[in-house]
N, C-alpha and C. Protein backbone atom coordinates (compact mmCIF):
# COMPACT_ATOMS: atom_id res chain seq x y z
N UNK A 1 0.81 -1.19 0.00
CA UNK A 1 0.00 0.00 0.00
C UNK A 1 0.87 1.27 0.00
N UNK A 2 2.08 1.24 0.74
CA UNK A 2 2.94 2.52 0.91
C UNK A 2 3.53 2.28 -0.26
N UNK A 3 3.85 1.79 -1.33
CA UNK A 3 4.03 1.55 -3.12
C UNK A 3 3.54 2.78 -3.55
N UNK A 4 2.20 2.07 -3.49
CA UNK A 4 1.12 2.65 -4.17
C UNK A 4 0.99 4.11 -4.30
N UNK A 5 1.01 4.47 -2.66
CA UNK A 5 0.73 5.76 -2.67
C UNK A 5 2.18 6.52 -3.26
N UNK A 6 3.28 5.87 -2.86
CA UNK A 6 4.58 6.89 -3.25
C UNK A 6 4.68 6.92 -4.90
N UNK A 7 4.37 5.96 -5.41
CA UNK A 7 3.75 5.91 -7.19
C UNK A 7 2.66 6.68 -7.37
N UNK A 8 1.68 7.24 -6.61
CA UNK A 8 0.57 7.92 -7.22
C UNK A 8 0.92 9.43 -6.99
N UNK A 9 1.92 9.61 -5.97
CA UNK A 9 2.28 10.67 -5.92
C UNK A 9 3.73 11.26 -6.31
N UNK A 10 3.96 10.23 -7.15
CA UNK A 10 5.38 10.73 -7.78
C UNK A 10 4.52 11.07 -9.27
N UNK A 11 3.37 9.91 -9.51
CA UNK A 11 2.93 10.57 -10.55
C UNK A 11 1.72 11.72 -10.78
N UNK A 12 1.04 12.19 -9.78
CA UNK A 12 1.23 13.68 -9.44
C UNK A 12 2.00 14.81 -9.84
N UNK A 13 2.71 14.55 -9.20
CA UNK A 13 4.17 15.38 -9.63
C UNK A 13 4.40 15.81 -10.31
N UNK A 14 4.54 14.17 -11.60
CA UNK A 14 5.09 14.06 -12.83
C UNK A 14 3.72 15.12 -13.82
N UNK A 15 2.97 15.12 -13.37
CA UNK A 15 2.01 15.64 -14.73
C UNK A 15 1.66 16.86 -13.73
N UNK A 16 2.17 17.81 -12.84
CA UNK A 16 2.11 18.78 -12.90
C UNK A 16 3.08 19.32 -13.03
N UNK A 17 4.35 18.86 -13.90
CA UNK A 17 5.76 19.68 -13.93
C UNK A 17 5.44 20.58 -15.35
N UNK A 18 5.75 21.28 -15.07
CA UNK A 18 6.03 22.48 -16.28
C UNK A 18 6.81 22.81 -16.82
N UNK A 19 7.27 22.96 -18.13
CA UNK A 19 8.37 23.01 -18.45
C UNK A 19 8.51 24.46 -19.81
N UNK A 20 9.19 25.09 -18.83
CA UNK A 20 8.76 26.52 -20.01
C UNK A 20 9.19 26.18 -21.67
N UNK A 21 8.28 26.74 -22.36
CA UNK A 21 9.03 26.84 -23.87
C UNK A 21 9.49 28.19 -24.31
N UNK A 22 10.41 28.42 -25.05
CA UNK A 22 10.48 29.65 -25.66
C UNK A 22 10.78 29.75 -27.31
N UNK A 23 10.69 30.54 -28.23
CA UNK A 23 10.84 31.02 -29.06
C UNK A 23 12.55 30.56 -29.67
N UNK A 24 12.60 30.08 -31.11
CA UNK A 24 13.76 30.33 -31.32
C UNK A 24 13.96 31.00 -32.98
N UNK A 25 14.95 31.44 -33.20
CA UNK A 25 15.23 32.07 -34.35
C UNK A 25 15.55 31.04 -35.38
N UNK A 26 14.57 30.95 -36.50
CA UNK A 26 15.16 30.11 -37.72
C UNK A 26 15.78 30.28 -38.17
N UNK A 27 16.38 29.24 -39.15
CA UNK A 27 17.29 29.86 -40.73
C UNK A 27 16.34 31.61 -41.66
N UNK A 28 15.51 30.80 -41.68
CA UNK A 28 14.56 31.53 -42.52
C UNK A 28 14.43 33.12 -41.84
N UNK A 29 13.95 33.19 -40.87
CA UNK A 29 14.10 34.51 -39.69
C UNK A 29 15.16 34.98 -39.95
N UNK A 30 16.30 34.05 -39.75
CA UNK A 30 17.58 35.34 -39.82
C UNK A 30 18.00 35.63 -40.59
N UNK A 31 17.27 34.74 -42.03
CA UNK A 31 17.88 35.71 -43.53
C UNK A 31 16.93 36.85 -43.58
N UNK A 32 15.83 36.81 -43.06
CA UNK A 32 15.02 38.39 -43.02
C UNK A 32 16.02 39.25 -42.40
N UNK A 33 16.84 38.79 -41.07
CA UNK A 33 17.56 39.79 -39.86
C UNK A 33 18.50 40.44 -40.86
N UNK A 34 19.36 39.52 -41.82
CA UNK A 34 20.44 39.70 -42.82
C UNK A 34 19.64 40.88 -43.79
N UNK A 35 18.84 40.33 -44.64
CA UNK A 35 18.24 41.15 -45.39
C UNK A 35 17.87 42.48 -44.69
N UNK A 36 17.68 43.25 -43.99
CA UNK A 36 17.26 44.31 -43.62
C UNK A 36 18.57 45.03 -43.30
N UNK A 37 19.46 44.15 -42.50
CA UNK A 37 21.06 44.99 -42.10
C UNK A 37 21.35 44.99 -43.29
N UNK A 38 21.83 44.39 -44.40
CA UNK A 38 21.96 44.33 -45.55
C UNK A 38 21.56 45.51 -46.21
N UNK A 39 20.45 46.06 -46.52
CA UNK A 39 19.67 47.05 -46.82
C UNK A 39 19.88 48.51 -45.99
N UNK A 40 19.96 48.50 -44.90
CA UNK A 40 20.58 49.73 -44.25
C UNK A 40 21.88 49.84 -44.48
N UNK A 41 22.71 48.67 -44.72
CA UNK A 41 24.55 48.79 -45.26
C UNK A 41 24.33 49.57 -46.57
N UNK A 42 23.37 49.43 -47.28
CA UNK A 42 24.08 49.60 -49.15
C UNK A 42 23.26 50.65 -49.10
N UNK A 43 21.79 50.86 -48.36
CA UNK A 43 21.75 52.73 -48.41
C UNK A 43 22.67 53.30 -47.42
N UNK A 44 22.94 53.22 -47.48
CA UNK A 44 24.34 53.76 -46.36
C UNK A 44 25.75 54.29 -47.30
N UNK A 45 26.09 53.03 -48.14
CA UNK A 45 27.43 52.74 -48.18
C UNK A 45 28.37 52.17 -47.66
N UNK A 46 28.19 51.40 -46.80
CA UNK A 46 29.07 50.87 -45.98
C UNK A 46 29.38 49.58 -45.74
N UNK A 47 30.66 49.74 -46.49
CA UNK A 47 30.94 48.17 -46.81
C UNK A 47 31.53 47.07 -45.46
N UNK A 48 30.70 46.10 -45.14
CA UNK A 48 30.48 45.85 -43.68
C UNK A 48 30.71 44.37 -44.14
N UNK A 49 30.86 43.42 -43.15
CA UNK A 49 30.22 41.77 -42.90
C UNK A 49 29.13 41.74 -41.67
N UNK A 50 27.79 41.35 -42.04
CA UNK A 50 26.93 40.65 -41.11
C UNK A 50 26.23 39.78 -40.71
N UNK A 51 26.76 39.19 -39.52
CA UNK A 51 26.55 37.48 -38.78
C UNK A 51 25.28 37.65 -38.07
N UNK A 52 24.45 36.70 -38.30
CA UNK A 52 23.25 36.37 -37.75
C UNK A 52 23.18 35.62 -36.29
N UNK A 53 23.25 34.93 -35.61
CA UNK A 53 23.71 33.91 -34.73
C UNK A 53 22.58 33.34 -33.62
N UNK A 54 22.36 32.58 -33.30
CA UNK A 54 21.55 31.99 -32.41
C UNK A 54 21.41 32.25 -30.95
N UNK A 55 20.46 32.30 -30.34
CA UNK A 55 20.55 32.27 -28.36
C UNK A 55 21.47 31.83 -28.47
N UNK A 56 22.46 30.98 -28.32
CA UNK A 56 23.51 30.97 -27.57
C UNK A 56 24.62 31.57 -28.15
N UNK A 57 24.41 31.99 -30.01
CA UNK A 57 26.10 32.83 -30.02
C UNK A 57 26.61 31.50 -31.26
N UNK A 58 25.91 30.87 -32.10
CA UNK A 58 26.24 30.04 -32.81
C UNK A 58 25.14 30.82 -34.63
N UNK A 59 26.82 31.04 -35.44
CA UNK A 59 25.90 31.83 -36.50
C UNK A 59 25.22 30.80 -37.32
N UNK A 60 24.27 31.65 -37.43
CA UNK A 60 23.37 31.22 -38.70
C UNK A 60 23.17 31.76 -40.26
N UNK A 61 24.08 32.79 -40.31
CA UNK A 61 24.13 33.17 -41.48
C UNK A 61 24.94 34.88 -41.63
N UNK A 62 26.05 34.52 -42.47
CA UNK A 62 26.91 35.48 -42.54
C UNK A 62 26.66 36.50 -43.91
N UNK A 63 27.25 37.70 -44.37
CA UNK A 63 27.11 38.09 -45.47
C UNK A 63 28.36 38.80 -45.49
N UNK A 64 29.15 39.02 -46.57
CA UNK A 64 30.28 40.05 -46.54
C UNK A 64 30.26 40.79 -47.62
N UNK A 65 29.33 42.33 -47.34
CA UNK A 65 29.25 43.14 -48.52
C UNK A 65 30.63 43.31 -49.39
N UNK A 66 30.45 44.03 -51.02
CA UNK A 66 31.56 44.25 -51.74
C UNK A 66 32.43 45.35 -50.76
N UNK A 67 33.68 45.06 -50.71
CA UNK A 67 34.57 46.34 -50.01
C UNK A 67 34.88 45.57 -48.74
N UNK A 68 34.31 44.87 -48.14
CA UNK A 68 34.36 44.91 -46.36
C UNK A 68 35.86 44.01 -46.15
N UNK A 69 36.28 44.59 -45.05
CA UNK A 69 37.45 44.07 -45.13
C UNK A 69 38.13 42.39 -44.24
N UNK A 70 38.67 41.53 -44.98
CA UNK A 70 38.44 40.41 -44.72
C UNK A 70 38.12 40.22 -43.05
N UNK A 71 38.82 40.74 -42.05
CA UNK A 71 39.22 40.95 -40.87
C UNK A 71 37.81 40.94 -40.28
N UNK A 72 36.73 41.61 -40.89
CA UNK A 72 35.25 42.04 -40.83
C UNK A 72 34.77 40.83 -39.99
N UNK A 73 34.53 39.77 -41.21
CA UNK A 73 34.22 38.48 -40.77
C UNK A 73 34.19 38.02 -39.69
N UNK A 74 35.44 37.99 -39.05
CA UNK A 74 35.81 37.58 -37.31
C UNK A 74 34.67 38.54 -36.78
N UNK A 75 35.29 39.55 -36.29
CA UNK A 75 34.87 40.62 -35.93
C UNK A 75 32.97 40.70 -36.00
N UNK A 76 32.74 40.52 -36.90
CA UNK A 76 31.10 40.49 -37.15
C UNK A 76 30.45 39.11 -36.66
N UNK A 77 31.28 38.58 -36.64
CA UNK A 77 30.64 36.83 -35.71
C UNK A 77 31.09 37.36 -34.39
N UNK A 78 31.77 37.35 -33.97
CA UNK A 78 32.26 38.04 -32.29
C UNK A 78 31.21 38.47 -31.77
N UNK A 79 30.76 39.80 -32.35
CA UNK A 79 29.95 40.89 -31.74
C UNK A 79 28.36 40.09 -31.69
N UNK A 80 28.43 39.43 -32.69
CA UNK A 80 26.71 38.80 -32.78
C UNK A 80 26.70 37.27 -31.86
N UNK A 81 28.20 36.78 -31.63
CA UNK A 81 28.31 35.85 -30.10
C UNK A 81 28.00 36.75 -28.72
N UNK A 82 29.00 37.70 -28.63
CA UNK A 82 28.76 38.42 -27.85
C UNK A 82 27.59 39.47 -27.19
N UNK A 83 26.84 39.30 -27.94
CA UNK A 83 25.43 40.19 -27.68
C UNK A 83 24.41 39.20 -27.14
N UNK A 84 24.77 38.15 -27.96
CA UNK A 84 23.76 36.77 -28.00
C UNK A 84 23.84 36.53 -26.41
N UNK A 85 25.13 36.15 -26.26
CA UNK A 85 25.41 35.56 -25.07
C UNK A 85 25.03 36.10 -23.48
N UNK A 86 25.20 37.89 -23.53
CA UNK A 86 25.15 39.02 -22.85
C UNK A 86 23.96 39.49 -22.76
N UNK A 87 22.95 39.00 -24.08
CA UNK A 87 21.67 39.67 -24.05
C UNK A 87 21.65 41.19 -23.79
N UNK A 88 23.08 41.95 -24.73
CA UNK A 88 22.60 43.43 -24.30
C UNK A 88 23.77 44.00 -25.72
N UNK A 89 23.18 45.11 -26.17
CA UNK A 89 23.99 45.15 -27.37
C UNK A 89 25.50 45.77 -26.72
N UNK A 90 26.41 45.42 -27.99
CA UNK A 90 28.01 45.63 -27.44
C UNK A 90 28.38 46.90 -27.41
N UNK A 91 27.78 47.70 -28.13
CA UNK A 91 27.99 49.35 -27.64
C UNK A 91 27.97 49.60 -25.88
N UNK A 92 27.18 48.78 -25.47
CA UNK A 92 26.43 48.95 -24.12
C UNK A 92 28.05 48.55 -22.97
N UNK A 93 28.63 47.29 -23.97
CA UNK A 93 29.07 46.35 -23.12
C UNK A 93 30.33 47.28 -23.58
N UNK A 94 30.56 47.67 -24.54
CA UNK A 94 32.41 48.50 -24.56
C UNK A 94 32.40 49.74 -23.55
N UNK A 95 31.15 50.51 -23.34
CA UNK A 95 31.16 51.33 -22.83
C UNK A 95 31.50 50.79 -21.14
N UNK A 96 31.16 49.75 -20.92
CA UNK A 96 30.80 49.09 -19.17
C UNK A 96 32.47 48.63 -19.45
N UNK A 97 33.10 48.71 -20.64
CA UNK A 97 34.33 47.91 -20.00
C UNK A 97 35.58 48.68 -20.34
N UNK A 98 35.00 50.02 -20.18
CA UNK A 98 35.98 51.08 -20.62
C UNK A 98 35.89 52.03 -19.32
N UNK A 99 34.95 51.66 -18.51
CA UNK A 99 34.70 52.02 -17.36
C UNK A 99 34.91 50.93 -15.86
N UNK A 100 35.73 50.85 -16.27
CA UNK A 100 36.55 50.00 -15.32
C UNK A 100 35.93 48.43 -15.40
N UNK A 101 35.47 47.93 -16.30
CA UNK A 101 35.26 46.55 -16.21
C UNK A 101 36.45 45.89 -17.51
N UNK A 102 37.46 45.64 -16.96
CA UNK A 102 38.34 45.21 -17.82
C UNK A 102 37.78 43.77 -18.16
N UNK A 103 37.42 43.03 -17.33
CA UNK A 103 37.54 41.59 -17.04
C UNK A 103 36.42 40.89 -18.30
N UNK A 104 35.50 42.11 -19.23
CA UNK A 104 34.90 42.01 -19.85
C UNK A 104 35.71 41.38 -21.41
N UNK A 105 36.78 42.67 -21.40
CA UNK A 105 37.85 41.98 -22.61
C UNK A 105 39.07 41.17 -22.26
N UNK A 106 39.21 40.95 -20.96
CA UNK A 106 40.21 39.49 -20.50
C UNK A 106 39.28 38.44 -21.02
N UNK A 107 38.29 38.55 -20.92
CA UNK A 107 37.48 37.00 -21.42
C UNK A 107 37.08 36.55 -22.37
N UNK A 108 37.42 37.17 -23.54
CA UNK A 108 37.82 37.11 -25.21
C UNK A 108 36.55 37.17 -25.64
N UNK A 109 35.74 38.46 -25.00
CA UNK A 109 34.33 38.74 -25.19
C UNK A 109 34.60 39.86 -26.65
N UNK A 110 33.76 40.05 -27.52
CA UNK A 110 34.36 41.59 -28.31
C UNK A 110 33.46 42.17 -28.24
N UNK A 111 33.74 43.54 -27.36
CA UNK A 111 32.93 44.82 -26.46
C UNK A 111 33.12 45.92 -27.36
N UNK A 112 33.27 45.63 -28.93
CA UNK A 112 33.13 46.68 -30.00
C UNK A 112 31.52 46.92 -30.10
N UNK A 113 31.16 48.13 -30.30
CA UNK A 113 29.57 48.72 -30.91
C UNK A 113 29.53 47.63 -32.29
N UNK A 114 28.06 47.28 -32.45
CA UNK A 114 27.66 46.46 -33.70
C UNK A 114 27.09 44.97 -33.41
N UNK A 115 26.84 44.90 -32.13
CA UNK A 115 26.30 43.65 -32.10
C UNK A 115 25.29 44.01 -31.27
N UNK A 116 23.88 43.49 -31.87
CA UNK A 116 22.69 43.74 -30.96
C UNK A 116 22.09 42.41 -30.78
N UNK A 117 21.33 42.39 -29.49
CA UNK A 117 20.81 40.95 -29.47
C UNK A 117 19.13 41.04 -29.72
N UNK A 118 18.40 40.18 -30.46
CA UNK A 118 17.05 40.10 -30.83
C UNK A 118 16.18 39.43 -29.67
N UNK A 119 15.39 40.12 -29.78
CA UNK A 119 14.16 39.53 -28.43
C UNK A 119 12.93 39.17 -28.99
N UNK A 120 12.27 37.97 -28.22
CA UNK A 120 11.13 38.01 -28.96
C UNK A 120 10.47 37.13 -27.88
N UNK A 121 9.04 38.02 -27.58
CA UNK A 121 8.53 37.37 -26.17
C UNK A 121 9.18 37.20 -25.12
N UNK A 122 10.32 38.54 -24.78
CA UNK A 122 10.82 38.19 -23.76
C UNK A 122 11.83 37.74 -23.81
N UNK A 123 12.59 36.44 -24.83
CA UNK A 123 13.57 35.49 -24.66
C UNK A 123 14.61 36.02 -25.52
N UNK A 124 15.97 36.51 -25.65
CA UNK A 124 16.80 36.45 -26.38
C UNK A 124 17.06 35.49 -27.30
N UNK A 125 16.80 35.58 -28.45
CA UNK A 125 16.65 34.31 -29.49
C UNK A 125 18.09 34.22 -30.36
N UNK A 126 18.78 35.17 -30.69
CA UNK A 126 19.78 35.78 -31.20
C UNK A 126 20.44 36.67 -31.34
N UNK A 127 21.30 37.34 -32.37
CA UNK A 127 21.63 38.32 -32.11
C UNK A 127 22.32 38.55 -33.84
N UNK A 128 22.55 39.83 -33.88
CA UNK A 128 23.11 40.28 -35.07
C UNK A 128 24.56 41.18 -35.02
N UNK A 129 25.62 40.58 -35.72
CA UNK A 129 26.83 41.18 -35.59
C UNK A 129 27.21 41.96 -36.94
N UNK A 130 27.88 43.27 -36.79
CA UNK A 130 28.00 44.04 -38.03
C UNK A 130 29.87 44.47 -37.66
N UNK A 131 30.66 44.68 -38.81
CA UNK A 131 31.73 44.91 -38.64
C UNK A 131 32.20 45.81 -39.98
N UNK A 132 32.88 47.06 -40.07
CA UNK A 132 33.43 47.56 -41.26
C UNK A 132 33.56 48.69 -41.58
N UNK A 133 32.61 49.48 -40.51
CA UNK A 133 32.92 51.13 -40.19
C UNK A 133 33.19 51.07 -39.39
N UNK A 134 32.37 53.09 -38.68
CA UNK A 134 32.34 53.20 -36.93
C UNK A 134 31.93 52.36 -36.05
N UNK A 135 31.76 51.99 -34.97
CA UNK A 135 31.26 51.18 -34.03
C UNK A 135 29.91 51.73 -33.54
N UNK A 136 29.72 52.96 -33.74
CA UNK A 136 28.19 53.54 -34.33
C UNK A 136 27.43 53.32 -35.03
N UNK A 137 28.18 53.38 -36.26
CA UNK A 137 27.89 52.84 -37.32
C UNK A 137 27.14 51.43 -37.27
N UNK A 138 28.09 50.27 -37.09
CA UNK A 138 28.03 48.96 -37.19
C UNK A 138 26.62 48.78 -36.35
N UNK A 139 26.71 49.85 -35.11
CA UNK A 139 25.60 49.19 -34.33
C UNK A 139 24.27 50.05 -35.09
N UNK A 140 24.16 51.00 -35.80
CA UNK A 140 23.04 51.27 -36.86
C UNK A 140 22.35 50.31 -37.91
N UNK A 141 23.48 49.43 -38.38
CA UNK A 141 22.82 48.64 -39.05
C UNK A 141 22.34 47.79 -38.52
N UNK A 142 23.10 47.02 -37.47
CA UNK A 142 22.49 45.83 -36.71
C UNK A 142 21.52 46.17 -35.89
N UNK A 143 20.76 47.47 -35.31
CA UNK A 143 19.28 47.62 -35.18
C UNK A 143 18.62 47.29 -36.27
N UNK A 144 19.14 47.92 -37.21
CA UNK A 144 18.51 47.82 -38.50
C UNK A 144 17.60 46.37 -38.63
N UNK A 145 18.72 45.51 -38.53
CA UNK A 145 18.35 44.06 -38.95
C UNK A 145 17.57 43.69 -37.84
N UNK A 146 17.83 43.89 -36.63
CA UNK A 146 17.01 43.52 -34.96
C UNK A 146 15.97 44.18 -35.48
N UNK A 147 15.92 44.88 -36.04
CA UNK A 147 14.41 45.67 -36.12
C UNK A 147 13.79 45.06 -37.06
N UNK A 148 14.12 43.79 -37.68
CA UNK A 148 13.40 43.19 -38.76
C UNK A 148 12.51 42.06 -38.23
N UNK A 149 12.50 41.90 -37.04
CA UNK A 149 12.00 40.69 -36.04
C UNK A 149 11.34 41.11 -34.81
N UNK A 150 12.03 42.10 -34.51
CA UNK A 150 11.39 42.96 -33.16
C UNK A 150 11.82 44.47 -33.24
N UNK A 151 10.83 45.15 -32.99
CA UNK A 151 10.82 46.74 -33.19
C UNK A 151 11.94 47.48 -32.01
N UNK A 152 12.21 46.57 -30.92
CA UNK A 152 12.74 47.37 -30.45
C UNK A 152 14.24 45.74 -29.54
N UNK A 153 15.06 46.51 -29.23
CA UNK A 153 16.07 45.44 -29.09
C UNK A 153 16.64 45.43 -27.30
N UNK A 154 15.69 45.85 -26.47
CA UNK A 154 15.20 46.06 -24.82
C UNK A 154 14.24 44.54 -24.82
N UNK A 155 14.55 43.82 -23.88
CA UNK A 155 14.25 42.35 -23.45
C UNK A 155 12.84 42.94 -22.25
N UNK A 156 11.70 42.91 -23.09
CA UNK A 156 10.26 42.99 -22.34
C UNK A 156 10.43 42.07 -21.35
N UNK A 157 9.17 42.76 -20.06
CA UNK A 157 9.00 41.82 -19.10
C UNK A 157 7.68 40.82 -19.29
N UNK A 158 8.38 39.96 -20.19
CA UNK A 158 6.77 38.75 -20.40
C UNK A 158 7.38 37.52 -19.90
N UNK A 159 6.14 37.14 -18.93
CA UNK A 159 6.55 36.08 -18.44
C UNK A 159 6.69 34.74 -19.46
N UNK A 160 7.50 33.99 -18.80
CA UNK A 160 7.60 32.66 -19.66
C UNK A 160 6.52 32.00 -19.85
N UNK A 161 6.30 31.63 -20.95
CA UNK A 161 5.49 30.55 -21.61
C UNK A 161 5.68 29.24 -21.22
N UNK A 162 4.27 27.99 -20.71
CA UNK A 162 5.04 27.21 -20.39
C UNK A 162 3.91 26.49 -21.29
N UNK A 163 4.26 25.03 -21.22
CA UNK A 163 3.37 24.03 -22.10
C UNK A 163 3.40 22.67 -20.52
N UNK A 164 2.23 22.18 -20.16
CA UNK A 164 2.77 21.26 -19.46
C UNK A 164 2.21 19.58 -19.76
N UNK A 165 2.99 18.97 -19.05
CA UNK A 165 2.86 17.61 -19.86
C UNK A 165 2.71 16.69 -18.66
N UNK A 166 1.50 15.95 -19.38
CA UNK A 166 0.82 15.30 -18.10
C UNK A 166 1.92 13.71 -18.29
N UNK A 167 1.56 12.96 -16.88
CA UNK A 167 2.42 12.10 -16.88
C UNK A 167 1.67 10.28 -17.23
């Protein structure tokens, strides 16, 4: 009988656990993110590389306009790891580590302007890295592209979504 009950109440348990879901960025999504930075680079002029990259900082899709200089490449995957990872764009983060947070670029983070991270429902889904002008610059276009998925690149307070699964 004491079985029974510790089985009926483990499975209890089991089918009231919750398990949040969130949002993630496709292939398809981040050639829109590309396409729009893309489009603010060439009305611009500014011959740039820009990395798409996933919640955790793994790209999904690179571009290296005519002109941009090979070096770009690195540099434009960095910033779109680094935003991803930080959930805060890298303008934000060079400025915090120019102000006495060294320990930001000891940790082979790159705290250059141009990497913004994308939100959506709350969850950091990705992020977009730009490299090839100012660090103003770079981070103009990569709103640009954040703004192709979400209007604004500030992580809303929405609570998590959950789905739950009975046992």
């Amino acid at each position: 009988m004491a079985r029974l009950r510790a089985a009926l109440a483990l499975a209890a348990t089991a089918s009231a656990l919750v398990i949040p879901t969130q949002p993630v960025l496709t292939r398809y999504a981040a050639g829109k993110v590309l396409e729009a930075a893309e489009l603010k680079a060439k009305d611009e002029d500014w011959p740039v590389t820009i990395c798409v990259c996933d919640g955790g900082g793994v790209p999904l899709c690179l571009a290296r306009l005519d002109g941009a200089f090979p070096a770009s490449v690195t540099l434009a995957t960095e910033k779109a790891r680094t935003a991803a990872q930080f959930r805060k764009p890298t303008l934000d983060l060079e400025s915090a580590a120019n102000d006495k947070r060294p320990a930001l670029i000891a940790s082979g983070f790159t705290v250059l302007g141009g990497g913004e991270p994308i939100f959506v429902d709350g969850y950091c889904v990705g992020a977009v890295g730009v490299s090839g002008v100012l660090p103003t610059e770079d981070a103009e276009v990569a709103k640009a592209g954040a703004a192709a998925i979400c209007p604004t690149t500030a992580p809303p307070d929405v609570p998590a979504k959950a789905v739950a699964f009975e046992a």
